[in-house]
Protein backbone atom coordinates (compact mmCIF):
# COMPACT_ATOMS: atom_id res chain seq x y z
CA UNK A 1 54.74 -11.01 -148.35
CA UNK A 2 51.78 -9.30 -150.24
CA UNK A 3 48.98 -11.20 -150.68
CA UNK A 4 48.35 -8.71 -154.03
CA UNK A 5 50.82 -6.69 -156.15
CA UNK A 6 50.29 -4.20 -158.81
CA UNK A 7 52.50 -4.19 -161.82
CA UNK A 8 53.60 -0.83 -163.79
CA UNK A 9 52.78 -0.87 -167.69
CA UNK A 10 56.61 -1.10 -168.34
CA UNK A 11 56.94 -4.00 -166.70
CA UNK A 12 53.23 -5.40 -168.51
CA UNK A 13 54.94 -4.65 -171.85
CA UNK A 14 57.75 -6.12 -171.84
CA UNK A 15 55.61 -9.63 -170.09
CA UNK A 16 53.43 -9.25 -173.63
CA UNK A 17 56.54 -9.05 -175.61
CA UNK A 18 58.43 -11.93 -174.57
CA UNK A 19 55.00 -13.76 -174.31
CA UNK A 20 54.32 -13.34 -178.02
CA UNK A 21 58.23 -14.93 -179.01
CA UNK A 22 58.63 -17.75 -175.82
CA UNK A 23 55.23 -18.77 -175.05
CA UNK A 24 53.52 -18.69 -171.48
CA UNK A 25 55.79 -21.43 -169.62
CA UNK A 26 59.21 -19.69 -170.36
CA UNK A 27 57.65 -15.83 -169.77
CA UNK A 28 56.12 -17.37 -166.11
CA UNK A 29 59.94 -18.37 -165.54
CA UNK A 30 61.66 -15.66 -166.54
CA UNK A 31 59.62 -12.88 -165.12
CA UNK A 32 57.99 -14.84 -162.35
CA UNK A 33 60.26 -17.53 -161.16
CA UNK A 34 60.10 -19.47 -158.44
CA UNK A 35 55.57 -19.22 -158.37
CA UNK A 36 53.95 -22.64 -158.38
CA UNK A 37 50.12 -24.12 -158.30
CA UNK A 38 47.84 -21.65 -157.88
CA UNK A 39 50.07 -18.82 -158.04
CA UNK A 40 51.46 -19.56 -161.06
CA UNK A 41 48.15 -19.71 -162.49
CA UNK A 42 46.84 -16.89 -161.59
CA UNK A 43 49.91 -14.97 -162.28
CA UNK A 44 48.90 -16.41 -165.83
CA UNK A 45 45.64 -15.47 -165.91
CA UNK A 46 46.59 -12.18 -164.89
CA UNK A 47 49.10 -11.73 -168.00
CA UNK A 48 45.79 -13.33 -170.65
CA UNK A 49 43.90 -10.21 -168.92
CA UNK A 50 47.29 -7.88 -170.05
CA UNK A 51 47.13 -9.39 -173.71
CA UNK A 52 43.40 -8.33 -173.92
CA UNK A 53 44.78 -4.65 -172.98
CA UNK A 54 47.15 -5.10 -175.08
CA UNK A 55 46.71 -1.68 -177.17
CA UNK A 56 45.96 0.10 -174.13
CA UNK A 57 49.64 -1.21 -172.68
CA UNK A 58 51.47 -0.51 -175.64
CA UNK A 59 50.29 2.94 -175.61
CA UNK A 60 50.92 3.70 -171.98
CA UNK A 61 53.90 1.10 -172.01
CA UNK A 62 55.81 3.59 -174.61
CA UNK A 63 55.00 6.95 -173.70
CA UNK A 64 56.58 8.72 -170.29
CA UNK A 65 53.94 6.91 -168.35
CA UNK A 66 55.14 3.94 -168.39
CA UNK A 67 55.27 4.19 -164.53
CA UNK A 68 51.49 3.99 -163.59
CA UNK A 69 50.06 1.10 -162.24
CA UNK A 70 46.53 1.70 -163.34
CA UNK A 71 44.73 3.81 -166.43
CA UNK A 72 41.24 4.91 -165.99
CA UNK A 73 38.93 6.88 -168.88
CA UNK A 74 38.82 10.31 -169.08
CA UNK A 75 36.28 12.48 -166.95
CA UNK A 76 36.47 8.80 -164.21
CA UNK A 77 36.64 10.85 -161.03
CA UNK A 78 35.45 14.27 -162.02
CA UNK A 79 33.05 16.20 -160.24
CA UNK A 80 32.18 17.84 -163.61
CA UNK A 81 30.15 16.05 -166.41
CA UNK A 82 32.46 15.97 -169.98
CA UNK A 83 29.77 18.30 -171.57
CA UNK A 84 30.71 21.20 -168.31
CA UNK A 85 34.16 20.70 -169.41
CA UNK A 86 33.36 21.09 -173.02
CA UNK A 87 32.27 24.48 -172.38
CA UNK A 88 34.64 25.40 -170.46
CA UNK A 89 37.10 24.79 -173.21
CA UNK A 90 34.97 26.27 -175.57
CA UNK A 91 34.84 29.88 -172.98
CA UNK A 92 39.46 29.38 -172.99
CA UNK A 93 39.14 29.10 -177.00
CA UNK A 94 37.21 32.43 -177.11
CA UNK A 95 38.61 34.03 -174.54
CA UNK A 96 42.20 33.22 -176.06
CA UNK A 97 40.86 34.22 -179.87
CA UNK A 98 40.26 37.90 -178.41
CA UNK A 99 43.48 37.69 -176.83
CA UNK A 100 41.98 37.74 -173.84
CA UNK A 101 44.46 36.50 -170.91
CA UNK A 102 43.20 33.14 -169.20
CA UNK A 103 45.22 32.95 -165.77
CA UNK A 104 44.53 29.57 -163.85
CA UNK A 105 42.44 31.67 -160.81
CA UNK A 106 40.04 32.25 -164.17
CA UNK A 107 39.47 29.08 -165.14
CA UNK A 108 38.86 28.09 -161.46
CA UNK A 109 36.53 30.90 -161.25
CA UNK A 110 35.00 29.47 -164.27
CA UNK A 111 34.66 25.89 -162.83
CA UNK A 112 33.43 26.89 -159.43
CA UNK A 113 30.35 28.88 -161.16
CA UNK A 114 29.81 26.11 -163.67
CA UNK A 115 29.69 23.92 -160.80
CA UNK A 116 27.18 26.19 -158.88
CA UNK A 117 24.46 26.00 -161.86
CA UNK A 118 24.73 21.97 -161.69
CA UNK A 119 24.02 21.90 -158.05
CA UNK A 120 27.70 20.87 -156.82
CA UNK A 121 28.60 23.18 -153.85
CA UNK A 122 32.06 24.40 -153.35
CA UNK A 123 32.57 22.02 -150.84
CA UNK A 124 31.87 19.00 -153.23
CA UNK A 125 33.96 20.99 -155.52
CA UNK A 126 36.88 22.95 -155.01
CA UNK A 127 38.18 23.51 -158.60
CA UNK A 128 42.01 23.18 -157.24
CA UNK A 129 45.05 23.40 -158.95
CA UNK A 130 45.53 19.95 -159.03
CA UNK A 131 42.23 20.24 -161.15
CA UNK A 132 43.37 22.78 -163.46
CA UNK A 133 46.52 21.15 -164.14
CA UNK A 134 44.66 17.87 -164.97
CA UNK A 135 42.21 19.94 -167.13
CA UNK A 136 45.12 21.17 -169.22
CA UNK A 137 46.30 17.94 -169.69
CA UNK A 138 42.92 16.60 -170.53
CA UNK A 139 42.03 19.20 -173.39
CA UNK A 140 45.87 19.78 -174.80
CA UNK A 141 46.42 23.08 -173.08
CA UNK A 142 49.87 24.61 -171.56
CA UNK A 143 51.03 27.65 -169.63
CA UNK A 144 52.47 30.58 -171.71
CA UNK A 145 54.65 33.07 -170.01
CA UNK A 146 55.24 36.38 -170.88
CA UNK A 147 59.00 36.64 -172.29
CA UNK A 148 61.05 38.44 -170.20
CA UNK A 149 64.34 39.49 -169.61
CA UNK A 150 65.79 39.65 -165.71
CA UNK A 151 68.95 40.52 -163.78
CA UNK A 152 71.43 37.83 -162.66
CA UNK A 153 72.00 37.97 -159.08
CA UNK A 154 75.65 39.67 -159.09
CA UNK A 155 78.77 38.48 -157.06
CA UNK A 156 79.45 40.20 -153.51
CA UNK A 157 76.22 40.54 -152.25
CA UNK A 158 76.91 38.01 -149.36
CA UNK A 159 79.45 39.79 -148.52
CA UNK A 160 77.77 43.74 -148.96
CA UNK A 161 74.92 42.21 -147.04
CA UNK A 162 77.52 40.95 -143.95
CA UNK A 163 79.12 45.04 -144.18
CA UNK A 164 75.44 46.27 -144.11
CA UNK A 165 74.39 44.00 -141.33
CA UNK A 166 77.44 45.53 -139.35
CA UNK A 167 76.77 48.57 -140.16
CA UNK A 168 73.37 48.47 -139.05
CA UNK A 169 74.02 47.02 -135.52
CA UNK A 170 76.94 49.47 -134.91
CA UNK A 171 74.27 52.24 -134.95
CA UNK A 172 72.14 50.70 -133.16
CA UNK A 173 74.31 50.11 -130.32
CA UNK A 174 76.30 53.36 -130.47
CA UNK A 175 72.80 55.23 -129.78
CA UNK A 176 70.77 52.64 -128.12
CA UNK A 177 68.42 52.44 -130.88
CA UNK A 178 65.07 50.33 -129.72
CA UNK A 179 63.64 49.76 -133.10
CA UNK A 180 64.52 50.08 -136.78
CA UNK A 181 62.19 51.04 -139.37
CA UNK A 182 62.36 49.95 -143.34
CA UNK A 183 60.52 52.49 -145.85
CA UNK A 184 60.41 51.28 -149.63
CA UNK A 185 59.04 52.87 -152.52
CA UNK A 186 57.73 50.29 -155.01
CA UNK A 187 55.52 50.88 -158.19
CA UNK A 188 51.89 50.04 -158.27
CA UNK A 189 50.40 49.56 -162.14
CA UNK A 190 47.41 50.48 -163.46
CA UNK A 191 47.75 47.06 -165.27
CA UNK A 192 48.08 43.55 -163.45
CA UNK A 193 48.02 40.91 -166.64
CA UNK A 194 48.19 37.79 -165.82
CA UNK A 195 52.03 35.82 -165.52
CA UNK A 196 50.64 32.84 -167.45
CA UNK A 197 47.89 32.22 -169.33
CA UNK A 198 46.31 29.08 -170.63
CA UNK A 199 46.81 28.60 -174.40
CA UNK A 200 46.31 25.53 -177.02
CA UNK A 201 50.01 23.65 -177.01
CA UNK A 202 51.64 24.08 -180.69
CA UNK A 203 51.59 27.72 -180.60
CA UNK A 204 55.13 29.23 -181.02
CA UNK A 205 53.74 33.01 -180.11
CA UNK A 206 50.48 33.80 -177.81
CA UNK A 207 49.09 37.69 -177.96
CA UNK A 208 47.38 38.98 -175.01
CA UNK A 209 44.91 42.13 -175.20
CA UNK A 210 45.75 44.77 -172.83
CA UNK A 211 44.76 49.08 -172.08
CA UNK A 212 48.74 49.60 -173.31
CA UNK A 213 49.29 50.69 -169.92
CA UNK A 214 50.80 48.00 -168.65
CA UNK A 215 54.39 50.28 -167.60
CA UNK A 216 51.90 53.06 -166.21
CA UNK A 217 52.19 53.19 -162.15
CA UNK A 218 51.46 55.16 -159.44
CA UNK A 219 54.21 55.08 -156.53
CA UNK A 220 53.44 53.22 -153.14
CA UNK A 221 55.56 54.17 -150.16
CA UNK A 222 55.49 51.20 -147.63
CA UNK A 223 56.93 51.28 -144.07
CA UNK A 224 57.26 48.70 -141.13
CA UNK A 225 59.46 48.29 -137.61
CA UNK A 226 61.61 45.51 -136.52
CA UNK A 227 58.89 44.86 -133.78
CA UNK A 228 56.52 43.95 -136.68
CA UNK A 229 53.98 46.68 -136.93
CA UNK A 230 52.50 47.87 -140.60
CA UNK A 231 52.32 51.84 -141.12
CA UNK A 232 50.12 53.57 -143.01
CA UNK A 233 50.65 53.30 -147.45
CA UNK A 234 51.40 56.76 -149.10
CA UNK A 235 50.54 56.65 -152.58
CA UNK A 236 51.59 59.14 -154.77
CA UNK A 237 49.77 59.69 -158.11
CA UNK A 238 50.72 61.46 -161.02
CA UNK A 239 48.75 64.56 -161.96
CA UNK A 240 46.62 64.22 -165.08
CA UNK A 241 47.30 65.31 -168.07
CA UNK A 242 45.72 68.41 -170.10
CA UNK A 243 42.91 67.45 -172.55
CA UNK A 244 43.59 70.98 -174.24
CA UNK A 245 45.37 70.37 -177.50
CA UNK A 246 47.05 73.74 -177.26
CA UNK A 247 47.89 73.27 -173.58
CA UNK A 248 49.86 69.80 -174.05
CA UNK A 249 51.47 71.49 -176.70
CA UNK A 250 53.09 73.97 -174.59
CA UNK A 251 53.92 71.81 -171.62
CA UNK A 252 56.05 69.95 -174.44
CA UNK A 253 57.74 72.02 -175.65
CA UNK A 254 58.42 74.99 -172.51
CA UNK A 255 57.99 72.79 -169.64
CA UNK A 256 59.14 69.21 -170.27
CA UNK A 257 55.65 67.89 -170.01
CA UNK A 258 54.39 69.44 -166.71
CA UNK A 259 51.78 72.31 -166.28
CA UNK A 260 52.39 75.78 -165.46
CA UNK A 261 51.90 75.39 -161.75
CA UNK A 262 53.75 72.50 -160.83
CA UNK A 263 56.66 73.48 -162.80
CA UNK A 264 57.42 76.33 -160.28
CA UNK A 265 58.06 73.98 -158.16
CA UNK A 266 59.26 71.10 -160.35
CA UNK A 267 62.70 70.74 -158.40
CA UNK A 268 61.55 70.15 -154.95
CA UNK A 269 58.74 68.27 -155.64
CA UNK A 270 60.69 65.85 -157.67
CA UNK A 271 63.59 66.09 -155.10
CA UNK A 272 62.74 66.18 -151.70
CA UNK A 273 58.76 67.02 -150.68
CA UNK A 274 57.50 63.11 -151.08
CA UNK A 275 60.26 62.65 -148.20
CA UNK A 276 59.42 65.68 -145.95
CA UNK A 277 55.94 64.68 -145.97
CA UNK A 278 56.49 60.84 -145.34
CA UNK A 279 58.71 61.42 -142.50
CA UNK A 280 56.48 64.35 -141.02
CA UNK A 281 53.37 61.89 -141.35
CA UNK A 282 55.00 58.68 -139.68
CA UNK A 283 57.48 60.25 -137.39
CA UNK A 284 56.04 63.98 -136.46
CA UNK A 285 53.35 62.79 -133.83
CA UNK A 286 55.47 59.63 -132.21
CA UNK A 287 54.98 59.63 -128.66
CA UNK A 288 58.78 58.64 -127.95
CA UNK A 289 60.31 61.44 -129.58
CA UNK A 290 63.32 61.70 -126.93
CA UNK A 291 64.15 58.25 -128.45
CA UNK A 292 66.08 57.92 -131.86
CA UNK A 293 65.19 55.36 -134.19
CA UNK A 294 66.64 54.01 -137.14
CA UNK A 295 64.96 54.48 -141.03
CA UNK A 296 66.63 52.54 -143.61
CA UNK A 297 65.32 53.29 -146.87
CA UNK A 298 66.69 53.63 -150.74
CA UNK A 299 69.81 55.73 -151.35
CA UNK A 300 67.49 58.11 -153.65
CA UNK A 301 69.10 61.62 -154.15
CA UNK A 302 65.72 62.94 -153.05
CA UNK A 303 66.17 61.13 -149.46
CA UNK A 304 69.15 62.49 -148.06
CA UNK A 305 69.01 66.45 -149.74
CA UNK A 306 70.05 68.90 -146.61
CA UNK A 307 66.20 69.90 -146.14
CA UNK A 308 65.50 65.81 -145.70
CA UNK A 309 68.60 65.40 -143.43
CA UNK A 310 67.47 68.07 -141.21
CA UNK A 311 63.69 67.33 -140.90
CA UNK A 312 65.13 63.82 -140.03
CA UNK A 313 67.25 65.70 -137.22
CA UNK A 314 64.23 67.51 -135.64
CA UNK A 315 62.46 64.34 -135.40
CA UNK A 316 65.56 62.34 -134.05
CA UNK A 317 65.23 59.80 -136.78
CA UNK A 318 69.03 58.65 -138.15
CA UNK A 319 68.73 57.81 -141.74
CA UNK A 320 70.96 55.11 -143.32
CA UNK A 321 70.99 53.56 -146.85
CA UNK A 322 70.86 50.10 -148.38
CA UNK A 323 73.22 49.16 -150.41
CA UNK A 324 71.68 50.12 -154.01
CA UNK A 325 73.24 47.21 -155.96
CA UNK A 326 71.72 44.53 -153.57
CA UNK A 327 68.65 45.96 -152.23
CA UNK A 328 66.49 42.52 -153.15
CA UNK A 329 69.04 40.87 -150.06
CA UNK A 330 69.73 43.77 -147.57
CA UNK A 331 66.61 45.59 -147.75
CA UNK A 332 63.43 43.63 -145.45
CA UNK A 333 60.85 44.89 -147.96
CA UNK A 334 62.01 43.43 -150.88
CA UNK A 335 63.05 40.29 -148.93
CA UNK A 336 59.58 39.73 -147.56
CA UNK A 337 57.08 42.60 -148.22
CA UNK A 338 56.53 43.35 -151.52
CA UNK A 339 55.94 39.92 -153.25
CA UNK A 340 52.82 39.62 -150.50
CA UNK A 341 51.56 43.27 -151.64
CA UNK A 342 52.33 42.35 -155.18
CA UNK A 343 50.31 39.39 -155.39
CA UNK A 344 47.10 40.75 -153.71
CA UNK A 345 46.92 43.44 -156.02
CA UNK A 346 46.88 41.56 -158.90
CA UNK A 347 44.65 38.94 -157.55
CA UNK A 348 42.11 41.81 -156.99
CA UNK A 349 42.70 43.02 -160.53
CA UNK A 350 42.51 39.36 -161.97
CA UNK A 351 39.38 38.31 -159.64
CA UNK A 352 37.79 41.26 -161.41
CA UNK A 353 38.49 40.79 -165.05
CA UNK A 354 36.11 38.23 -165.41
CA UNK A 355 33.20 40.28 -163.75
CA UNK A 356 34.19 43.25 -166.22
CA UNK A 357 34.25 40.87 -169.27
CA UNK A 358 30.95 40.20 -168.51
CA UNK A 359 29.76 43.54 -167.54
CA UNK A 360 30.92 44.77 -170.61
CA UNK A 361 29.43 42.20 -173.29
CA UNK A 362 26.12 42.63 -170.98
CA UNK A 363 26.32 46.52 -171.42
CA UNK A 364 25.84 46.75 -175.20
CA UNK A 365 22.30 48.07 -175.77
CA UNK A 366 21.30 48.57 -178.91
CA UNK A 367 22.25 52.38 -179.52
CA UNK A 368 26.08 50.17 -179.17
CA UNK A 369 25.75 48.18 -181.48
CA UNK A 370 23.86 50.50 -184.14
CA UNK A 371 26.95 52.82 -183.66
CA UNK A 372 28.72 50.16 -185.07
CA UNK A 373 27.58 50.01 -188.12
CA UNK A 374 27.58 53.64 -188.09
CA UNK A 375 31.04 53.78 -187.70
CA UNK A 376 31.98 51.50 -190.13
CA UNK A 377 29.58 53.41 -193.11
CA UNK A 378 27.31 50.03 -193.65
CA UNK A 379 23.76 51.99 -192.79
CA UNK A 380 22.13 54.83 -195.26
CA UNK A 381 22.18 56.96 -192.31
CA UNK A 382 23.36 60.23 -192.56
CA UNK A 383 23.45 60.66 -188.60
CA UNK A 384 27.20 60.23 -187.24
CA UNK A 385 28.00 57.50 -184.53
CA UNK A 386 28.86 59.71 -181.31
CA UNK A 387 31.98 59.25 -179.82
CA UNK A 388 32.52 57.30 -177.12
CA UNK A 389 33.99 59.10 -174.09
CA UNK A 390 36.77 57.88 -173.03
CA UNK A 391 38.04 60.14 -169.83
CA UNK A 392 40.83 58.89 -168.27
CA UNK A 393 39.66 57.13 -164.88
CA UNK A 394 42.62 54.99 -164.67
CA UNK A 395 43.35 57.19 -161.37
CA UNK A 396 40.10 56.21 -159.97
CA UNK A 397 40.03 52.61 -160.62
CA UNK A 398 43.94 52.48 -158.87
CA UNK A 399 42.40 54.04 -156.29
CA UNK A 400 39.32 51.49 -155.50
CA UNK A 401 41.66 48.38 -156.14
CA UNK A 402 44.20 50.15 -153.33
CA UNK A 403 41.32 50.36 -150.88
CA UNK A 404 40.20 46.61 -151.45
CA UNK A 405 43.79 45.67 -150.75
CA UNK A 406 44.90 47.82 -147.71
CA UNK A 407 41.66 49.17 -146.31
CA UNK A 408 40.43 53.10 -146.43
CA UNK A 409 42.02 55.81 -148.09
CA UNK A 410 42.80 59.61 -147.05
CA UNK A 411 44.07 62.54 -148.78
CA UNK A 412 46.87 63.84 -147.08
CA UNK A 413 48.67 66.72 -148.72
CA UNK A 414 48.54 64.96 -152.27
CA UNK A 415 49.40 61.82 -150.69
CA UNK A 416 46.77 59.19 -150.26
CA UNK A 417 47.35 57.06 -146.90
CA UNK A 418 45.49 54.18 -145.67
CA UNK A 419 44.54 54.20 -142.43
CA UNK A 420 45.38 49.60 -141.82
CA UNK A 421 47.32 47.54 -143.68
CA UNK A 422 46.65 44.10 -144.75
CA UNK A 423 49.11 43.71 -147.56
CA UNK A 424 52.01 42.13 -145.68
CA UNK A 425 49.46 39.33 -144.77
């Protein structure tokens, strides 16, 4: 028996209630029957100390947490002081009235350096997401998703992935295959917005800012072995476009879009020359080329041309497809590899938005912010704003955030290949 027990607000509700119409004799029997001498008393003291909470246990009694056992104040517990959090609510509000995505690493971010400048260490203070959820709670702020529509997962692919799996070890015993390889091509953005982003709760739509180039991507080619080992990324990168008017004009309308020289060869590059180079790169300079391995990769038109097949002979590689309805269950990559090499790139891109923010709002000097006025025709001054430049250095900045993620980057015949891998970490 337990010397002391705790009682949920439910159950010290409903004691006040039937207190308040039977008096303290009948509520001790009801409720507590079978307690006598000092028991009894202090089980009454204990329900005089509930009728002196009593709006604190009608609040909590009727709402969904009825189920605690204790209430403490706001801020009990914290490691920040209420006026830290105050301006940390204040940074969400204008970060969220430029439409500014706040994702939860941000407002962790936020916390930890907060947190610095009042002497806590990170040690003392984590800023978890235990934290951030309770800081939502505590200020009246909610998630917001991005709406979206997906794919249901369609019938048959238990049994398609049983036929592939059969199909796969057939080969592999019919020519004594040692180890199987998985290449996937998978789209890297020049955009990583946050999923979620912390938002005042009422609000039927939330905006976010973005560059508009959120569907803009470079192509990653990823490859691994059944024993494990990470290969080398290709990345292949679109080639800028013109900034001569009369030049895009003409790629329009004669050449679908693309420039004079690479429309010569339009058709194999599009075709077949990302998978001659791929396979040259990973499989030209194997030491056991006497042994044939297997490459499973996307049934692409482009990956099993004549040229392709042939390469793939020379380097006694057998090439076999996954199924292209149920690639997210046959296909290792997209069971296991790209959600990894997903999520690091955007946590680099997200881990930086708050350094460029304030990068940015630090930069403007004061020929900035006169331009400003010039360009809005408030100043007497006949002297025109100049225009900002804005070159395109998407390219670049893909670049830099692919070398953070999987390590140094080469040029290799238009292809950029890293020479490690971390992104399957």
């Amino acid at each position: 028996m337990y010397l002391r027990v705790s009682h949920d607000f439910k159950e010290k509700l409903e004691v006040i209630e039937y207190h308040e119409l039977h008096g303290m004799s009948a509520t001790l029997d009801k409720f507590y029957p079978g307690t006598h001498g000092n028991a009894r008393r202090a089980k009454s003291k204990k329900i005089r100390d509930w009728l002196k909470l009593r709006f604190q246990v009608e609040e909590i009694g009727q709402s969904s947490r009825s189920n605690l056992r204790k209430a403490r104040a706001k801020g009990v517990g914290a490691s920040l002081s209420p006026e830290t959090e105050d301006n940390i609510v204040q940074w969400v509000k204008d970060m969220r009235d430029d439409d500014i995505p706040v994702a939860t690493i941000m407002l962790q971010l936020k916390a930890r350096d907060l947190a610095q400048e009042q002497g806590i260490s990170t040690d003392q203070f984590k800023a978890s997401k235990d934290w951030a959820n309770s800081f939502r709670n505590r200020h009246g702020f909610t998630l917001r998703q991005k709406t979206r529509q997906g794919q249901d997962k369609e019938d048959g692919a238990q049994i398609d992935l049983e036929k592939f799996s059969d199909r796969v070890r057939t080969i592999i015993q019919t020519h004594n295959i040692k180890k199987v390889f998985n290449a996937n091509q998978t789209g890297v953005n020049y955009e990583y917005l946050p999923k979620t982003t912390v938002h005042p709760r009422g609000a039927k739509t939330v905006w976010i800012r973005c560059g508009g180039r959120d569907k803009d991507r470079a192509t990653a080619m990823l490859l691994g072995d059944s024993e494990g080992r990470k290969y080398p990324v290709f990345v292949v990168l679109k080639q800028r476009k013109s900034t001569v008017a009369a030049t895009v004009k003409a790629n329009m309308q004669l050449r679908h879009g693309f420039g004079v020289h690479v429309w010569k060869d339009v058709e194999p590059l599009m075709e077949q020359w990302p998978s001659l180079q791929f396979l040259r790169f990973h499989f030209g300079n194997r030491s056991e080329t006497n042994e044939k391995v297997l490459l499973l990769w996307d049934d692409f038109s482009g990956h099993f041309t004549p040229k392709v097949q042939a390469v793939a002979r020379e380097l006694n590689v057998l090439l076999e497809k996954v199924p292209p309805r149920f690639t997210w269950i046959c296909q290792p990559a997209d069971v296991a590899w790209n959600k990894p090499f997903k999520s690091q790139l955007r946590w680099f891109w997200i881990n930086s938005l708050m350094a460029q923010l304030e990068a940015h709002r630090c930069a403007a000097d004061e020929s900035v912010i006169v331009n400003g006025f010039r360009k809005t025709k408030l100043l007497f001054d006949d002297l025109e704003a100049p225009d900002v430049d804005s070159a395109d250095t998407t390219d670049d900045a893909l670049v830099d955030m692919l070398a953070q993620t999987m390590g140094h980057l080469h040029v290799v015949n238009d292809c950029m290949v890293s020479s490690r891998m971390s992104v399957f970490d």
